[in-house]
C-alpha atoms as a PDB file:
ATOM      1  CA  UNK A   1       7.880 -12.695  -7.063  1.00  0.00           C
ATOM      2  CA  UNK A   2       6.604 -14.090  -3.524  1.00  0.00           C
ATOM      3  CA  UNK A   3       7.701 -17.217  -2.465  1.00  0.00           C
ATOM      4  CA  UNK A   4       7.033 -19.197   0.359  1.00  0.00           C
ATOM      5  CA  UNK A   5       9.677 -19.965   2.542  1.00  0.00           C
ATOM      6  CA  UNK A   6       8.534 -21.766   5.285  1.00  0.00           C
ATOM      7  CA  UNK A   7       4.824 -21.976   7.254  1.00  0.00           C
ATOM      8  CA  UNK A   8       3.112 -18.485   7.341  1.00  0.00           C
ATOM      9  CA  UNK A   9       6.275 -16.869   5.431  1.00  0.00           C
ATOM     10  CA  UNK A  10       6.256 -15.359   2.327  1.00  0.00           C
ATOM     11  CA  UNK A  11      10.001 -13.601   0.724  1.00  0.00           C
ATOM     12  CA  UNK A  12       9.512 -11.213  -1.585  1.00  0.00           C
ATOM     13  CA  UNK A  13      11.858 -10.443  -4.584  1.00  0.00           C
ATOM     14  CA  UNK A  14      12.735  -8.902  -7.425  1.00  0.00           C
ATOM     15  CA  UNK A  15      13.489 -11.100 -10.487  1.00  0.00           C
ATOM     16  CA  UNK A  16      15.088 -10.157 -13.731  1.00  0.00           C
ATOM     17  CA  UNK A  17      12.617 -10.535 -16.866  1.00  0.00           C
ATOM     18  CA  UNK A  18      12.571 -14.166 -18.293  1.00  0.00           C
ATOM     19  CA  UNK A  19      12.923 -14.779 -21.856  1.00  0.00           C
ATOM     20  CA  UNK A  20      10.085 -17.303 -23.220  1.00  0.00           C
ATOM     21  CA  UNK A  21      11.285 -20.733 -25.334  1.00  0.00           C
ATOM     22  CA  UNK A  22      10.587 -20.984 -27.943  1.00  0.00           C
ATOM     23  CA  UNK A  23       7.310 -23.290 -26.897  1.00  0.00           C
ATOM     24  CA  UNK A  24       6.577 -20.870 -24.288  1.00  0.00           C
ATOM     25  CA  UNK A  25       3.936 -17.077 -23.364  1.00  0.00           C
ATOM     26  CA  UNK A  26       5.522 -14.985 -21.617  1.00  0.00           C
ATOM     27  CA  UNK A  27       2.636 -12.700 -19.737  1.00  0.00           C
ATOM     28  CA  UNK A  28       2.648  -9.927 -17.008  1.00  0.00           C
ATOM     29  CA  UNK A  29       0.538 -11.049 -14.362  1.00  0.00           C
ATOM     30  CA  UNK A  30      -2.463  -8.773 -13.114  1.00  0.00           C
ATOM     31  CA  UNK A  31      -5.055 -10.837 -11.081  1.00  0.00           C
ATOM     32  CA  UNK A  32      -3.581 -14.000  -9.123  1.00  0.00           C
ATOM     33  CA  UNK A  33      -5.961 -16.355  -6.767  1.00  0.00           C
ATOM     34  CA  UNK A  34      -5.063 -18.299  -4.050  1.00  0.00           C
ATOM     35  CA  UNK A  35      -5.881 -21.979  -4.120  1.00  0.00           C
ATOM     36  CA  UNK A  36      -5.522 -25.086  -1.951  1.00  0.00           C
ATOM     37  CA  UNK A  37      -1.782 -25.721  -2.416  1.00  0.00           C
ATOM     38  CA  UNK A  38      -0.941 -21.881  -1.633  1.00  0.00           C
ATOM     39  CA  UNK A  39      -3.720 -22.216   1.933  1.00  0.00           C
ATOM     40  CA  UNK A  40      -2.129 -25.266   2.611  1.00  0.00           C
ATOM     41  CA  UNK A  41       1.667 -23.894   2.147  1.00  0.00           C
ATOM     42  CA  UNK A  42       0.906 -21.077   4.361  1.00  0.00           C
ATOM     43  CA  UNK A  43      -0.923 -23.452   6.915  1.00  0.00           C
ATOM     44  CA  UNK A  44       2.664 -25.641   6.981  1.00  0.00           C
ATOM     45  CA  UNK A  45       1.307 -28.592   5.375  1.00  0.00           C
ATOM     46  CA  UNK A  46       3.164 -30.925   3.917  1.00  0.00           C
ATOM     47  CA  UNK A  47       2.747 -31.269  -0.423  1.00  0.00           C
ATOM     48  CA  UNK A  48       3.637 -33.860  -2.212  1.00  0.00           C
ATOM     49  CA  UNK A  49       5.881 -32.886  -4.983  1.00  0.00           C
ATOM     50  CA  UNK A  50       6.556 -28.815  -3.502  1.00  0.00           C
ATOM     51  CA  UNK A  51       9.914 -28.086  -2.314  1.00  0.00           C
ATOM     52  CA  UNK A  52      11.009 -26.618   0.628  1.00  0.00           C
ATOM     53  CA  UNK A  53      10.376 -22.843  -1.510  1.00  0.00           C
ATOM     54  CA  UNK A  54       8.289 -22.843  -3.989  1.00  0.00           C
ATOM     55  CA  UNK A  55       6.138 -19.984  -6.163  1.00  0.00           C
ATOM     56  CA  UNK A  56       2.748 -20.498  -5.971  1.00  0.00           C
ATOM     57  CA  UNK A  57       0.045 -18.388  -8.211  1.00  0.00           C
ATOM     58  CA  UNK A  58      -0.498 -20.912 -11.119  1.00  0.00           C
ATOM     59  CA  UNK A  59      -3.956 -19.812 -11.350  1.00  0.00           C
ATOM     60  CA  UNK A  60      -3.890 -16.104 -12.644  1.00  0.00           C
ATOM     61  CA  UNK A  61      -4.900 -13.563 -15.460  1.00  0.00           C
ATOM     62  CA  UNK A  62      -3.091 -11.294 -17.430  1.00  0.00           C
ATOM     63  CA  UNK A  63      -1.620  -9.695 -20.523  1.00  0.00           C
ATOM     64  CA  UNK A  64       0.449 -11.449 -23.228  1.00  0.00           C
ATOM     65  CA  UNK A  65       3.666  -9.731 -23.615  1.00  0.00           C
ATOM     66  CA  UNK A  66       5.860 -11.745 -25.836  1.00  0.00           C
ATOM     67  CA  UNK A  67       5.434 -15.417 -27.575  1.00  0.00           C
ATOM     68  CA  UNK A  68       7.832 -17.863 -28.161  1.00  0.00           C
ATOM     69  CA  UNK A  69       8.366 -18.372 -32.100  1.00  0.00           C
ATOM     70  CA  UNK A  70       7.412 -22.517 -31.714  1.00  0.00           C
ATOM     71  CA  UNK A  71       3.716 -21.426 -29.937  1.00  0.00           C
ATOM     72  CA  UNK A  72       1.137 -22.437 -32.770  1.00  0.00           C
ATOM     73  CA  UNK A  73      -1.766 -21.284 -30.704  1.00  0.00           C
ATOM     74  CA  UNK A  74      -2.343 -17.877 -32.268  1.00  0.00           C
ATOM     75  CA  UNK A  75      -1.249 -15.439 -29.185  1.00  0.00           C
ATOM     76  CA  UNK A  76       0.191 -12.126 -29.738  1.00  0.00           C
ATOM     77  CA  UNK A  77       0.835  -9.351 -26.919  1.00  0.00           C
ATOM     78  CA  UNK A  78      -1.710  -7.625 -25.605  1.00  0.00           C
ATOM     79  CA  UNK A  79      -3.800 -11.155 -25.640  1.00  0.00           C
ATOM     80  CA  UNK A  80      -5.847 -10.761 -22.200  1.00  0.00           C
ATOM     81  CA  UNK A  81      -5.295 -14.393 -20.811  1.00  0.00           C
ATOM     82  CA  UNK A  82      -6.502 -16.637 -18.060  1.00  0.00           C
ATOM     83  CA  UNK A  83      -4.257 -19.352 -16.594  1.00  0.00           C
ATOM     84  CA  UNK A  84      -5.105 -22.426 -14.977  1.00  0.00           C
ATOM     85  CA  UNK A  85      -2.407 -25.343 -13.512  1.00  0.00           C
ATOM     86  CA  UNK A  86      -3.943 -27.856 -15.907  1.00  0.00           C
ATOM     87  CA  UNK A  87      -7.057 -29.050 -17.283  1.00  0.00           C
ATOM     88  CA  UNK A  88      -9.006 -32.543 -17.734  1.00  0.00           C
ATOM     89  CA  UNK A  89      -8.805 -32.564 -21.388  1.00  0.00           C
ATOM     90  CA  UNK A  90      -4.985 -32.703 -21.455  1.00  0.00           C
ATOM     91  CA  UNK A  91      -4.332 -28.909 -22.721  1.00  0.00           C
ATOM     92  CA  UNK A  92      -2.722 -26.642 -21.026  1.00  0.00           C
ATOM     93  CA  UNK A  93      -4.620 -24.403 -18.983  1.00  0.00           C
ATOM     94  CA  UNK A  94      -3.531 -20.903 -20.906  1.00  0.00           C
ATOM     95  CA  UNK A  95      -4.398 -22.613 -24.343  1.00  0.00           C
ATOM     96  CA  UNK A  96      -7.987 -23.167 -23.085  1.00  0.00           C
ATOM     97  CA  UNK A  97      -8.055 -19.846 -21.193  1.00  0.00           C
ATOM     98  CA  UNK A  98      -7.514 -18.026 -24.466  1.00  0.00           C
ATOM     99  CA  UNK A  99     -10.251 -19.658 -26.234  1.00  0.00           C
ATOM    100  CA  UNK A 100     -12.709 -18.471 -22.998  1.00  0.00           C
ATOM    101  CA  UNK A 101     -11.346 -14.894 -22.984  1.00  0.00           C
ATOM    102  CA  UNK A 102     -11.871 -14.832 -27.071  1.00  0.00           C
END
């Protein structure tokens, strides 16, 4: 995982696999982008609602590796997916992902 720490800074570490809720994908990362936030982050701008540390990467593709038992949207590993922060229409941005990678 990178994290930035402070303005031009990025930590690097090793994190211990998380377990998805039950409402929750759980999916291995392959591509990541960087966006405004993560420029601006680096640049030592202030952001409202970022902590001092914070992960960026929100907008990333990958592979599905385990689903949580609540997720009704029809995911199952090995689903290639494409993640967004958020979307206008009020889904989440890998439930509308999945129906452009389908």
């Amino acid at each position: 995982m990178a994290l930035f720490t402070e303005p031009r800074q990025i930590e690097f570490r090793e994190i211990s696999r998380p377990i998805p809720k039950p409402n929750q994908v759980l999916v291995k990362v392959r591509v990541c982008a960087i966006c405004t936030v993560e420029r601006r982050a680096w640049s030592g701008d202030k952001i409202s609602g970022l902590g001092e540390v914070f992960v960026g990467g929100h907008e990333a593709s990958g592979e599905v590796v385990e689903v949580g038992e609540a997720v009704i949207q029809g995911f199952k590993p090995r689903d290639k997916v494409v993640m967004g922060l958020g979307s206008g229409c009020g889904q989440n941005g890998l439930t509308q992902a999945q129906e452009i990678a389908r």
